[in-house]
C-alpha atoms as a PDB file:
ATOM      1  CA  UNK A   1     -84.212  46.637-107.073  1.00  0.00           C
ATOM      2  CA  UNK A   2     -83.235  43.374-105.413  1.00  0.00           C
ATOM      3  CA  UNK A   3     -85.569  40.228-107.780  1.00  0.00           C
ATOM      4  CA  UNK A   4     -85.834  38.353-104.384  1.00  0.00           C
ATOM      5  CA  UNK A   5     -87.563  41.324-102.796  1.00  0.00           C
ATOM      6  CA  UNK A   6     -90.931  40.160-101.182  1.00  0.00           C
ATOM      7  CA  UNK A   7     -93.869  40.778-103.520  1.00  0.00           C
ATOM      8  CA  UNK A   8     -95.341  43.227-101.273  1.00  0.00           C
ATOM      9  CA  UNK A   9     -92.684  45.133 -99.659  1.00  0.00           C
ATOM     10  CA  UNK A  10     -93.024  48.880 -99.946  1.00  0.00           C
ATOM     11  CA  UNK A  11     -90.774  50.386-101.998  1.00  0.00           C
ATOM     12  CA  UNK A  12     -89.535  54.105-100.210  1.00  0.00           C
ATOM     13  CA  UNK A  13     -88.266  56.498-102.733  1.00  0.00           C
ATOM     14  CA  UNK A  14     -84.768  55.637-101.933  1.00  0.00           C
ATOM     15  CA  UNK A  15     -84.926  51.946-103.482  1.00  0.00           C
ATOM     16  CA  UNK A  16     -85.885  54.058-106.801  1.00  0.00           C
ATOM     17  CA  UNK A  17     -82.433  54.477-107.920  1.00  0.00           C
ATOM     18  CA  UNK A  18     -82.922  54.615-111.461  1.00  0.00           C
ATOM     19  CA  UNK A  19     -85.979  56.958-111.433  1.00  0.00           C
ATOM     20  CA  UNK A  20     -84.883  60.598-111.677  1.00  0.00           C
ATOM     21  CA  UNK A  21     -86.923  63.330-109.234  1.00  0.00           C
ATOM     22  CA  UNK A  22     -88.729  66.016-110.684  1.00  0.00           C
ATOM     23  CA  UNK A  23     -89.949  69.272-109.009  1.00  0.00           C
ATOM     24  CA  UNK A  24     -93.296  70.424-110.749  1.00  0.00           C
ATOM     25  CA  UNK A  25     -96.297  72.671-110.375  1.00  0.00           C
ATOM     26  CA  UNK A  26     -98.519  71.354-113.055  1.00  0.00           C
ATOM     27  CA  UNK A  27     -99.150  67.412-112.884  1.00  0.00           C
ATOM     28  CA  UNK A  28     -99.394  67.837-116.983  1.00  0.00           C
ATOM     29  CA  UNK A  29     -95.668  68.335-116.779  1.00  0.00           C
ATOM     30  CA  UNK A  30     -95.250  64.664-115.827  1.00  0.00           C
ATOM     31  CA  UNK A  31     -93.670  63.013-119.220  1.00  0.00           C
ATOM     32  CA  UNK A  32     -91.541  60.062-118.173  1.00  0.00           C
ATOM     33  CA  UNK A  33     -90.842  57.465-115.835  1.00  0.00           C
ATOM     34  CA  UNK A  34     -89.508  59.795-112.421  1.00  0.00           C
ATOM     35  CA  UNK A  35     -90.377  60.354-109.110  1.00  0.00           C
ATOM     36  CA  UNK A  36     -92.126  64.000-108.732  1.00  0.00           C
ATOM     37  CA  UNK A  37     -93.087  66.624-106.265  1.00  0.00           C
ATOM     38  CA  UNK A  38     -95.929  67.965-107.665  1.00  0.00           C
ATOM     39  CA  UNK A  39     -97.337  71.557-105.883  1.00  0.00           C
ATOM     40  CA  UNK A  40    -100.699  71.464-105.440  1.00  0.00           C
ATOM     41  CA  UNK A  41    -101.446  74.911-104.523  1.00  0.00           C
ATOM     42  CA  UNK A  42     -99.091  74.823-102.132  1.00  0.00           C
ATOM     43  CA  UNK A  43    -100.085  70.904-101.149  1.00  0.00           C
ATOM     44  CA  UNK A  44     -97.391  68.585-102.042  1.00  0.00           C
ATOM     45  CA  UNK A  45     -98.016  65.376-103.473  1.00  0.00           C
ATOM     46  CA  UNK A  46     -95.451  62.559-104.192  1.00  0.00           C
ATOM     47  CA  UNK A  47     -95.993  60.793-106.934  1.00  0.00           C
ATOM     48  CA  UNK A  48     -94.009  57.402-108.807  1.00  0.00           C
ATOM     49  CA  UNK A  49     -95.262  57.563-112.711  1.00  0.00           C
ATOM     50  CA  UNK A  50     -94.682  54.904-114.620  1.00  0.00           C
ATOM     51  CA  UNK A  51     -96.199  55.480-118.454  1.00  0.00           C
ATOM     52  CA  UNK A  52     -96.389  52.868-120.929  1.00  0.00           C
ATOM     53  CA  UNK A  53     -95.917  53.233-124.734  1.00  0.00           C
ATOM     54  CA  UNK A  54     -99.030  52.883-126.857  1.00  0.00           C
ATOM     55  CA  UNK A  55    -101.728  52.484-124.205  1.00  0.00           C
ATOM     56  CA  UNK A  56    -104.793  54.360-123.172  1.00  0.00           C
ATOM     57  CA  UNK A  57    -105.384  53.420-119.536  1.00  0.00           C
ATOM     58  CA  UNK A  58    -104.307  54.787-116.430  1.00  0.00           C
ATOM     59  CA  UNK A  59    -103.306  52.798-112.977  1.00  0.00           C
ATOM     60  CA  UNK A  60    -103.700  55.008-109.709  1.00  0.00           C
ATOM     61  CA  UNK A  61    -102.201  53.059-106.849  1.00  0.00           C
ATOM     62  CA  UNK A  62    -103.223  54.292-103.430  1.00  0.00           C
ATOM     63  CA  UNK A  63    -101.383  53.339 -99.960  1.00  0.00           C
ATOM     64  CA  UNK A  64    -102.371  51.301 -96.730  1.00  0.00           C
ATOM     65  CA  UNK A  65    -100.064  51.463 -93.461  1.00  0.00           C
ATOM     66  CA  UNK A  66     -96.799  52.352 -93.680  1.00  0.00           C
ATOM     67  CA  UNK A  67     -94.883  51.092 -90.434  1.00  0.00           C
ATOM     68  CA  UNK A  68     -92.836  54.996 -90.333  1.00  0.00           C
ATOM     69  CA  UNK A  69     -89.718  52.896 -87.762  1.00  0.00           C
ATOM     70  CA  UNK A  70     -89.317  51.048 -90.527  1.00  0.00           C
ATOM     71  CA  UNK A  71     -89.533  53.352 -93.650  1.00  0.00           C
ATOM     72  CA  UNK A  72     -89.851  57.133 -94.963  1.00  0.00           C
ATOM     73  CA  UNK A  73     -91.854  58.651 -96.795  1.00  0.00           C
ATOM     74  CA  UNK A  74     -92.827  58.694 -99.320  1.00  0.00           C
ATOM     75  CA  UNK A  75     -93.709  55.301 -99.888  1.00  0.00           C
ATOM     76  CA  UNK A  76     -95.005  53.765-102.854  1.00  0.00           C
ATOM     77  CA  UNK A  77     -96.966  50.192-102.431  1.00  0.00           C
ATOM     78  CA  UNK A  78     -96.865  47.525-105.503  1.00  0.00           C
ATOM     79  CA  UNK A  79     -94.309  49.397-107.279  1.00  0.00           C
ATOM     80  CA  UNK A  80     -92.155  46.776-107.767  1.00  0.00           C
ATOM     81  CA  UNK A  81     -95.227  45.585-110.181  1.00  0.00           C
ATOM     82  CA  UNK A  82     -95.292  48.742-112.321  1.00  0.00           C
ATOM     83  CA  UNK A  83     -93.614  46.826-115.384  1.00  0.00           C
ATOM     84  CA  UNK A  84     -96.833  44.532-114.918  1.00  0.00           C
ATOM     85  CA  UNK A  85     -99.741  47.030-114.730  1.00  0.00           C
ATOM     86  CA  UNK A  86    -101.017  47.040-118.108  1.00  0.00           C
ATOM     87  CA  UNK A  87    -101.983  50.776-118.091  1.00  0.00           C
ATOM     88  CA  UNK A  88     -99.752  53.613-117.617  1.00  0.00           C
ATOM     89  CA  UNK A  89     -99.138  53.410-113.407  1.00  0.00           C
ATOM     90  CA  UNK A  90     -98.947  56.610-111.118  1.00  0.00           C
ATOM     91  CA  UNK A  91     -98.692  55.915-107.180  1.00  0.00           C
ATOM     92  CA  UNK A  92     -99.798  57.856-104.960  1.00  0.00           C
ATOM     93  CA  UNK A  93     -98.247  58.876-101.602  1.00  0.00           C
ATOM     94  CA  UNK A  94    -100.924  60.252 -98.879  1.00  0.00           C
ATOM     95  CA  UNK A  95     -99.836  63.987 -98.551  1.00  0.00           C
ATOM     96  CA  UNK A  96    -100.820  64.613 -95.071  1.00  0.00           C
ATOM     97  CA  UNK A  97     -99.073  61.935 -93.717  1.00  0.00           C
ATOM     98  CA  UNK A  98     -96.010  63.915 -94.760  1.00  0.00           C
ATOM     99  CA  UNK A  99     -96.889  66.482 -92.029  1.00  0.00           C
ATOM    100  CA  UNK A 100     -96.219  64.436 -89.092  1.00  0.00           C
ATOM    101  CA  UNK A 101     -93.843  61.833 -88.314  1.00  0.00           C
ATOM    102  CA  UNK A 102     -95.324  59.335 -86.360  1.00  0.00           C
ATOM    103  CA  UNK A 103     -98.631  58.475 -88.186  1.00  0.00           C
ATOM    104  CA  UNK A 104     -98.960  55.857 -90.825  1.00  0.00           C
ATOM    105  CA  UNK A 105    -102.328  55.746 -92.236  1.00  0.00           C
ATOM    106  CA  UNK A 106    -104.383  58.760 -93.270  1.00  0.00           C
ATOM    107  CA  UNK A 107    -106.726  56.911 -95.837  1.00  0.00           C
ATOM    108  CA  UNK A 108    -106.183  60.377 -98.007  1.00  0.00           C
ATOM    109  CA  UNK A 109    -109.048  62.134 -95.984  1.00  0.00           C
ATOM    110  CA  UNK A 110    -106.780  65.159 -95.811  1.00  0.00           C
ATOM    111  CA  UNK A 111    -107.386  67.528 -92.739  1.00  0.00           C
ATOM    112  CA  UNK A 112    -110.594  68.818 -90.902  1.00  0.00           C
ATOM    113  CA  UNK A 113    -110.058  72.296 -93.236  1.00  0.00           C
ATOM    114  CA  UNK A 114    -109.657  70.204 -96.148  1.00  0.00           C
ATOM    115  CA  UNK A 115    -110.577  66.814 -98.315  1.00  0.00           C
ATOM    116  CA  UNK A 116    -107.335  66.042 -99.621  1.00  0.00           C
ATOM    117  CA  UNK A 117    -109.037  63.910-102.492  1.00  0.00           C
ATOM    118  CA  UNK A 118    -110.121  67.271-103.725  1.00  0.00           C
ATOM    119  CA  UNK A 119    -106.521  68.144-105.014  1.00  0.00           C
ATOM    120  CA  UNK A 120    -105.935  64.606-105.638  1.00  0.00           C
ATOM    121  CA  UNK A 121    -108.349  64.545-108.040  1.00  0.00           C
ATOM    122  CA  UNK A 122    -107.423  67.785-109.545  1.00  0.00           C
ATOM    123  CA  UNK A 123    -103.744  65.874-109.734  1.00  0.00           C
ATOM    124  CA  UNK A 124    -105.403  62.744-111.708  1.00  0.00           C
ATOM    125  CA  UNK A 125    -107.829  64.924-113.829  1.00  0.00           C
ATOM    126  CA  UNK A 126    -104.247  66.946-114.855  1.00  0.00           C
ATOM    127  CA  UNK A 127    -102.295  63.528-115.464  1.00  0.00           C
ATOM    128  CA  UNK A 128    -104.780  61.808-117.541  1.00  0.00           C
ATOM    129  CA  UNK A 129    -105.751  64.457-119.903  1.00  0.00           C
ATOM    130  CA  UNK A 130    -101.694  65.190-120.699  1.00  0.00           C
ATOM    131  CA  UNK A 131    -101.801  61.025-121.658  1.00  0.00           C
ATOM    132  CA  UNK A 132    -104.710  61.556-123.373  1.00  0.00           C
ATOM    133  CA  UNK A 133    -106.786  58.933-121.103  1.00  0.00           C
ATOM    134  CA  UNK A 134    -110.371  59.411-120.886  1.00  0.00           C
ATOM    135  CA  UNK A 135    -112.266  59.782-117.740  1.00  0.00           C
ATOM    136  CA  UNK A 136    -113.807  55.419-118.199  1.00  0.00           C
ATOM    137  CA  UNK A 137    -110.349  54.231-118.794  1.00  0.00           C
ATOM    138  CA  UNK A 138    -109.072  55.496-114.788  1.00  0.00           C
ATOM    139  CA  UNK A 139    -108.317  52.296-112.536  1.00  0.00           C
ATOM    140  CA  UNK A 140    -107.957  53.124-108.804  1.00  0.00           C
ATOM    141  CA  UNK A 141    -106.138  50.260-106.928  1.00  0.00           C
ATOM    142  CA  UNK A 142    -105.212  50.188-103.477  1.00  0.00           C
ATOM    143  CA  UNK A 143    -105.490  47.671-100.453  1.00  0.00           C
ATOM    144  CA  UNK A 144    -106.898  48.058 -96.872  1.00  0.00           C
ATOM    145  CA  UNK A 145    -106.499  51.837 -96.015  1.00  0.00           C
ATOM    146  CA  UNK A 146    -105.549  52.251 -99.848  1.00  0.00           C
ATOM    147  CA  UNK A 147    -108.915  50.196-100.617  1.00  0.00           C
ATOM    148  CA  UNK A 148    -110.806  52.612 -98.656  1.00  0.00           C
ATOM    149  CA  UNK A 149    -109.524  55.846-100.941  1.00  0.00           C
ATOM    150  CA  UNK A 150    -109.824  53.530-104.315  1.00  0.00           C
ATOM    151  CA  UNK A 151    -113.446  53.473-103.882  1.00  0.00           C
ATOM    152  CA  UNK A 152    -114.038  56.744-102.251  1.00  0.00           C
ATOM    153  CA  UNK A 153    -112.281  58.252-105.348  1.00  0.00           C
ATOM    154  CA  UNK A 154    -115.125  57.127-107.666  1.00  0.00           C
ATOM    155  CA  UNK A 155    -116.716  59.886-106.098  1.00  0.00           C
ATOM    156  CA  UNK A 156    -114.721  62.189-107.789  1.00  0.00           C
ATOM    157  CA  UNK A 157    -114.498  60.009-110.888  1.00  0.00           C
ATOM    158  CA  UNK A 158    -117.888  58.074-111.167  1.00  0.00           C
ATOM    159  CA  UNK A 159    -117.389  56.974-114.918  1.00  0.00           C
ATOM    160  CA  UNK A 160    -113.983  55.462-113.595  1.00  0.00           C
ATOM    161  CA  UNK A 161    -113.471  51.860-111.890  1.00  0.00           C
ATOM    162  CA  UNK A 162    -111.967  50.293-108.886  1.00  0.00           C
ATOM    163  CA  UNK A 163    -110.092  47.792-107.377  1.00  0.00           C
ATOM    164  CA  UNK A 164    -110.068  47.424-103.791  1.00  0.00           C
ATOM    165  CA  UNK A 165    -108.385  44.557-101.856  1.00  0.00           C
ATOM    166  CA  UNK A 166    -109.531  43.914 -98.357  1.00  0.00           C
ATOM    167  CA  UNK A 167    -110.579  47.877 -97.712  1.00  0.00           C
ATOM    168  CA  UNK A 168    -111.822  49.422 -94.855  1.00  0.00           C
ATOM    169  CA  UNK A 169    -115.514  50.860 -95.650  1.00  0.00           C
ATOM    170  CA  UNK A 170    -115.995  52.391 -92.773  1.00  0.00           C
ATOM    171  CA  UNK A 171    -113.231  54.149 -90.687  1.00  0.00           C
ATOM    172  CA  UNK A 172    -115.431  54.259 -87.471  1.00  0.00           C
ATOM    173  CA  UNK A 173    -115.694  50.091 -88.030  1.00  0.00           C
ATOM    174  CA  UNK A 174    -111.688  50.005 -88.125  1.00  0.00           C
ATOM    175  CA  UNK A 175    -110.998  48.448 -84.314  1.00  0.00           C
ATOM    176  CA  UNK A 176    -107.562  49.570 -84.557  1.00  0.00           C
ATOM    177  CA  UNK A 177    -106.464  52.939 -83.130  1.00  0.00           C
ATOM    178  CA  UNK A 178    -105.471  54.295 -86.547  1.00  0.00           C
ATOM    179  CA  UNK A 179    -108.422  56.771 -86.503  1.00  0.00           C
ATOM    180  CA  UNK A 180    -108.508  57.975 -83.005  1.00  0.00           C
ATOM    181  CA  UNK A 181    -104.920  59.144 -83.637  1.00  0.00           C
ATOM    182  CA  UNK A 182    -105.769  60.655 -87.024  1.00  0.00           C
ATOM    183  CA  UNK A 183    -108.501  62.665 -85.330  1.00  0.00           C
ATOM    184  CA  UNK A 184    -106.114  63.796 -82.708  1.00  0.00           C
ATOM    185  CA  UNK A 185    -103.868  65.265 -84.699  1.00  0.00           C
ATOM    186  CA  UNK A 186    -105.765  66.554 -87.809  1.00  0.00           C
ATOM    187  CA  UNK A 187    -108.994  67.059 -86.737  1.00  0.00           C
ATOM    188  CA  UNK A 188    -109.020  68.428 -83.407  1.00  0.00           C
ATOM    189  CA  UNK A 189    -109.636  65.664 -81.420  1.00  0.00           C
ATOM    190  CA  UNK A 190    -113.447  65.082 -82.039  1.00  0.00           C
ATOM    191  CA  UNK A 191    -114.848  61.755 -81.298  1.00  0.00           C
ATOM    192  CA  UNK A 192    -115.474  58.808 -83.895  1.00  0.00           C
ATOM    193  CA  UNK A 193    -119.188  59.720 -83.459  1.00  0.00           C
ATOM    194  CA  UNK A 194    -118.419  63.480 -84.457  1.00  0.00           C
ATOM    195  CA  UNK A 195    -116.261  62.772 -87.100  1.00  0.00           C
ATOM    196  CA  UNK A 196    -118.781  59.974 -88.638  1.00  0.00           C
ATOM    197  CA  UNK A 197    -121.522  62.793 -88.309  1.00  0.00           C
ATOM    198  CA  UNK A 198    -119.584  65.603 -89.491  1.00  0.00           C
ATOM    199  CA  UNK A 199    -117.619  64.202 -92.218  1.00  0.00           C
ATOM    200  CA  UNK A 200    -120.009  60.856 -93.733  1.00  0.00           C
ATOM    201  CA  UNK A 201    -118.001  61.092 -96.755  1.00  0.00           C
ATOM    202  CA  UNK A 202    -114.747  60.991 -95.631  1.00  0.00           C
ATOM    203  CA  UNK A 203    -116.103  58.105 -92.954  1.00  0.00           C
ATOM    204  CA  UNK A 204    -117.750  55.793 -95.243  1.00  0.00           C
ATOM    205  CA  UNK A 205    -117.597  54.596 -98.789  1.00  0.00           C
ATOM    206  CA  UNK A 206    -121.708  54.233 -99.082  1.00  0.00           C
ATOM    207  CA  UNK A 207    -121.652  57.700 -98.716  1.00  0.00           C
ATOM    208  CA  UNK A 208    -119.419  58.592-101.191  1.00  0.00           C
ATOM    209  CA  UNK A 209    -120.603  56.040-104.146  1.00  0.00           C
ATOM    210  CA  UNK A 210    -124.374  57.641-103.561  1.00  0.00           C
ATOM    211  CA  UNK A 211    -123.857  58.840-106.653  1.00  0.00           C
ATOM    212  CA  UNK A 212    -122.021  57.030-108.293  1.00  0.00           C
ATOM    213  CA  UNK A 213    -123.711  53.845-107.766  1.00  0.00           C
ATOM    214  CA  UNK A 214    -123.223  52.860-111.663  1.00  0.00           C
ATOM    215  CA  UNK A 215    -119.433  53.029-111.150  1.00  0.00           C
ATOM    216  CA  UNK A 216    -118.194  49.841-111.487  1.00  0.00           C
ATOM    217  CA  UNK A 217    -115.940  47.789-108.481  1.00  0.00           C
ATOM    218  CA  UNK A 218    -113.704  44.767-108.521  1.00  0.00           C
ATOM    219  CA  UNK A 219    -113.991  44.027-104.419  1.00  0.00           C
ATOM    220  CA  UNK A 220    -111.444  41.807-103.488  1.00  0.00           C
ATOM    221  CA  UNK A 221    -111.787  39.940-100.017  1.00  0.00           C
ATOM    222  CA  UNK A 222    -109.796  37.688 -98.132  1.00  0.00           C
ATOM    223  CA  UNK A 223    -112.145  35.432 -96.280  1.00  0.00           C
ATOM    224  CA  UNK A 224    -109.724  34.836 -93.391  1.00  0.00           C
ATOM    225  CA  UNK A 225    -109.559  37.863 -92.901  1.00  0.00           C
ATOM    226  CA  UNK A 226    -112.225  38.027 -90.456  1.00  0.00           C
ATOM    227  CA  UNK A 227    -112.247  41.849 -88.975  1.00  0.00           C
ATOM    228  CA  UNK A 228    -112.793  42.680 -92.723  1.00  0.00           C
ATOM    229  CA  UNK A 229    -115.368  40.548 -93.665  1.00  0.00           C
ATOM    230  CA  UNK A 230    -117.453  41.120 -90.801  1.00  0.00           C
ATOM    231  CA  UNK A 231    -116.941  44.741 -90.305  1.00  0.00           C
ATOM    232  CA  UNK A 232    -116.565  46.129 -93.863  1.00  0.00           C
ATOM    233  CA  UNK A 233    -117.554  43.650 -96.182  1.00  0.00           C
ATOM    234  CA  UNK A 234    -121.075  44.011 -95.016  1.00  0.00           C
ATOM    235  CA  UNK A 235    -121.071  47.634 -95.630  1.00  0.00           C
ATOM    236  CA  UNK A 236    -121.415  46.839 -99.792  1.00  0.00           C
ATOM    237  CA  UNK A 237    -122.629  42.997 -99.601  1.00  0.00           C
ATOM    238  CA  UNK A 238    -125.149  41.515 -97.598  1.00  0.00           C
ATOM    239  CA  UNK A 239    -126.099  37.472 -97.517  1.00  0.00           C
ATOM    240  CA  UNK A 240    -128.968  36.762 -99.434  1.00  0.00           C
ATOM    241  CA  UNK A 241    -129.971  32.813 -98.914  1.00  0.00           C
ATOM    242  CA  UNK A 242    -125.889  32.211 -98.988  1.00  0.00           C
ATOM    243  CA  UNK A 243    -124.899  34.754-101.799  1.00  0.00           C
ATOM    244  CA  UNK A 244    -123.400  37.871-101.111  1.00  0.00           C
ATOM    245  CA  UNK A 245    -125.026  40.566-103.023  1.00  0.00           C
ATOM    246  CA  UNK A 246    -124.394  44.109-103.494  1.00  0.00           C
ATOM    247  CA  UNK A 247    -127.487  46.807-103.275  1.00  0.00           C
ATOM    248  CA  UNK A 248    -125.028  49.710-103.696  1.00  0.00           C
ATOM    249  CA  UNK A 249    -123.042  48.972-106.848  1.00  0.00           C
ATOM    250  CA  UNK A 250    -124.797  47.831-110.150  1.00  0.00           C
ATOM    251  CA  UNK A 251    -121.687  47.041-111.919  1.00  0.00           C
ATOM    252  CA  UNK A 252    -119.044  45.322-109.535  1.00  0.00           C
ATOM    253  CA  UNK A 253    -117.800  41.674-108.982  1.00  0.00           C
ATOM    254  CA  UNK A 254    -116.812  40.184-105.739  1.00  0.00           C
ATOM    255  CA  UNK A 255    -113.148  37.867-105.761  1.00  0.00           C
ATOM    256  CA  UNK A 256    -112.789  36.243-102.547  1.00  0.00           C
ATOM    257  CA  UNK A 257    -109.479  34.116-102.068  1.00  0.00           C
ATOM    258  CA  UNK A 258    -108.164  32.711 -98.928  1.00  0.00           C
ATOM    259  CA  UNK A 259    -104.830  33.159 -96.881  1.00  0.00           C
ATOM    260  CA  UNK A 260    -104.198  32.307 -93.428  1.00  0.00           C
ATOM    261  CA  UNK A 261    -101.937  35.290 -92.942  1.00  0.00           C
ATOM    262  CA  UNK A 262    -105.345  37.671 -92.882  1.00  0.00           C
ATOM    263  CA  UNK A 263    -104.732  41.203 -93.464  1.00  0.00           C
ATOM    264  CA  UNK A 264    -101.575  41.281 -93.334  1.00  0.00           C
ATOM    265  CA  UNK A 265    -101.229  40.081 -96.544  1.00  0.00           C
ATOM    266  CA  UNK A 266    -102.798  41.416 -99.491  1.00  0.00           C
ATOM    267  CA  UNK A 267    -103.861  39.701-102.721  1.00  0.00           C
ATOM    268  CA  UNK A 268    -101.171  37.552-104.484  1.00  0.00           C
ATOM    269  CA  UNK A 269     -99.129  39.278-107.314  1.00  0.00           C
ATOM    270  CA  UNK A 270    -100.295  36.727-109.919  1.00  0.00           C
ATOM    271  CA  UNK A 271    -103.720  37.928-109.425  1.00  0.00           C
ATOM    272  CA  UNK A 272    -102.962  41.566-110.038  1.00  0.00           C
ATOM    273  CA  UNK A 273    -103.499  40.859-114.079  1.00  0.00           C
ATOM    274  CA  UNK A 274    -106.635  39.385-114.119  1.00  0.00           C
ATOM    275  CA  UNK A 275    -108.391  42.051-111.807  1.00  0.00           C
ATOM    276  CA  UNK A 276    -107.599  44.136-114.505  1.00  0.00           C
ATOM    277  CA  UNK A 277    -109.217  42.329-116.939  1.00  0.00           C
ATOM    278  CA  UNK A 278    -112.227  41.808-114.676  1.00  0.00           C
ATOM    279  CA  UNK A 279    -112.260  45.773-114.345  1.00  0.00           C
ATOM    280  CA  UNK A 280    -112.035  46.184-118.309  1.00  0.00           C
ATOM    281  CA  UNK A 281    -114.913  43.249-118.562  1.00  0.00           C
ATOM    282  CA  UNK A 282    -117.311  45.463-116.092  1.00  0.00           C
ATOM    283  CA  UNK A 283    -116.338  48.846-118.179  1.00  0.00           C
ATOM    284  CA  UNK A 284    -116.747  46.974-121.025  1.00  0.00           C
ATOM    285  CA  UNK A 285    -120.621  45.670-120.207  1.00  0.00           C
ATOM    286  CA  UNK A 286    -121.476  49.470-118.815  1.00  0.00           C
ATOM    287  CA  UNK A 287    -120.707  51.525-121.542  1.00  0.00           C
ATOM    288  CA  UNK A 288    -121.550  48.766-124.262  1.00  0.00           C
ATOM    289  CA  UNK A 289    -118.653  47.867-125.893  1.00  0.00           C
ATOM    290  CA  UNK A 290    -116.501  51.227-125.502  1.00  0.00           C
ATOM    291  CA  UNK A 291    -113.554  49.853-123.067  1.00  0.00           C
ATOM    292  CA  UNK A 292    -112.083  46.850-124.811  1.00  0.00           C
ATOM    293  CA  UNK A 293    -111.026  44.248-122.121  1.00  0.00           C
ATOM    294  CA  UNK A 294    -108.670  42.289-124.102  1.00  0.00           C
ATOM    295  CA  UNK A 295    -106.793  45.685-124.251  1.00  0.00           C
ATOM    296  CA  UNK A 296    -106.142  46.042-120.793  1.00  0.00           C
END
């Protein structure tokens, strides 16, 4: 890969020249750095592993927008910062954007038949026990529409943590059009109001950490980004006399950083370390001293 690529370009499978591509059925099969087409019952997932030698974490990177003029699927966001990650890293491509050619955000909320996080997490559950990772030491990372399936995953993984930069909380919030075409094409057409009644867990993240609310949450916000801080932010924090305090997460930190760009940037790559650490810190407090942050 080009060094003087911009720090958050998406990589599309084709700029992963060295990385061999592996047909599979069983995500346990996954035993070196490739690219792999994993068969989910009959669900195809793409998938970028990176493992690391000696290490007992694992990195799942979700996807935001993918502008599909511009690139193919699958596409792999913060790649280039696999050598970085200090856990073994696995991206994650959003299968049912696959389907269609025009979309290019799906938030992993699968089809109106089916949760696609369901097989997802079958995927994960598969890749982690092969690496011998237990179910505390799972990071989900992912920004904007990627932040939005990060913390939704905790659902299906509440002793795991999260990193979310600028998410979406709410997909009937989102004032874009993302949705509306989403739910034209994969759910029938049904209005935002329909969809937020049918489907509250695949609409918002409070639903989906109900039970889960001891998971813990690295929520990182840029405060110029102002659809995102007034729309979604508010969803987990709410202003108390000036501080923004969470009633729906007991273990979580809030990193707000500032960048004039909004969301169309993300967080800067320096940072990616010391989130982290600050998710390692959290696990560490929760379970008393059984996640060792210095490890991570």
């Amino acid at each position: 890969m080009d060094p003087k690529a911009p720090a958050l370009r998406p990589v599309a499978v084709t700029h992963l020249r060295d990385m061999p591509r592996i047909e599979l059925s069983d995500p346990a099969g996954m035993a070196g750095p490739a690219v792999y087409r994993i068969d989910m019952g009959g669900t195809k997932i793409s998938a970028a592993f990176y493992p690391k030698q000696r290490n007992d974490r694992l990195a799942i990177f979700f996807s935001g927008f993918v502008n599909r003029k511009q690139l193919a699927l699958p596409v792999f966001r913060r790649w280039e910062w696999h050598a970085e990650v200090p856990a073994h890293a696995l991206y994650l491509s959003d299968p049912t954007l696959e389907t269609c050619e025009d979309l290019g955000l799906g938030w992993y909320i699968g089809t109106a038949e089916r949760d696609c996080m369901e097989y997802i997490a079958v995927l994960i559950r598969g890749a982690a026990q092969s690496l011998g990772v237990a179910p505390r030491d799972i990071v989900f990372y992912g920004s904007s529409g990627g932040g939005f399936a990060a913390l939704r995953a905790l659902h299906w993984f509440p002793k795991a943590s999260a990193i979310a930069v600028n998410p979406q909380t709410r997909l009937t919030a989102f004032r874009a059009h993302s949705l509306t075409n989403y739910l034209n094409r994969f759910f029938g057409g049904i209005s935002k109001e329909a969809f937020a009644q049918t489907y509250p867990l695949r609409n918002a993240v409070v639903e989906a950490l109900a039970e889960c609310r001891d998971s813990s949450v690295i929520y990182v916000q840029n405060r110029l980004d102002e659809h995102h801080v007034t729309s979604h932010l508010c969803e987990l924090y709410e202003d108390r006399e000036g501080v923004l305090t969470s009633t729906h997460l007991r273990h979580q930190r809030l990193i707000l950083f500032e960048d004039p760009q909004g969301h169309d940037t993300a967080e800067p790559r320096a940072m990616m370390p010391g989130l982290f650490r600050a998710a390692a810190e959290l696990q560490d407090r929760r379970f008393g001293g059984g996640v060792q942050a210095q490890n991570v």
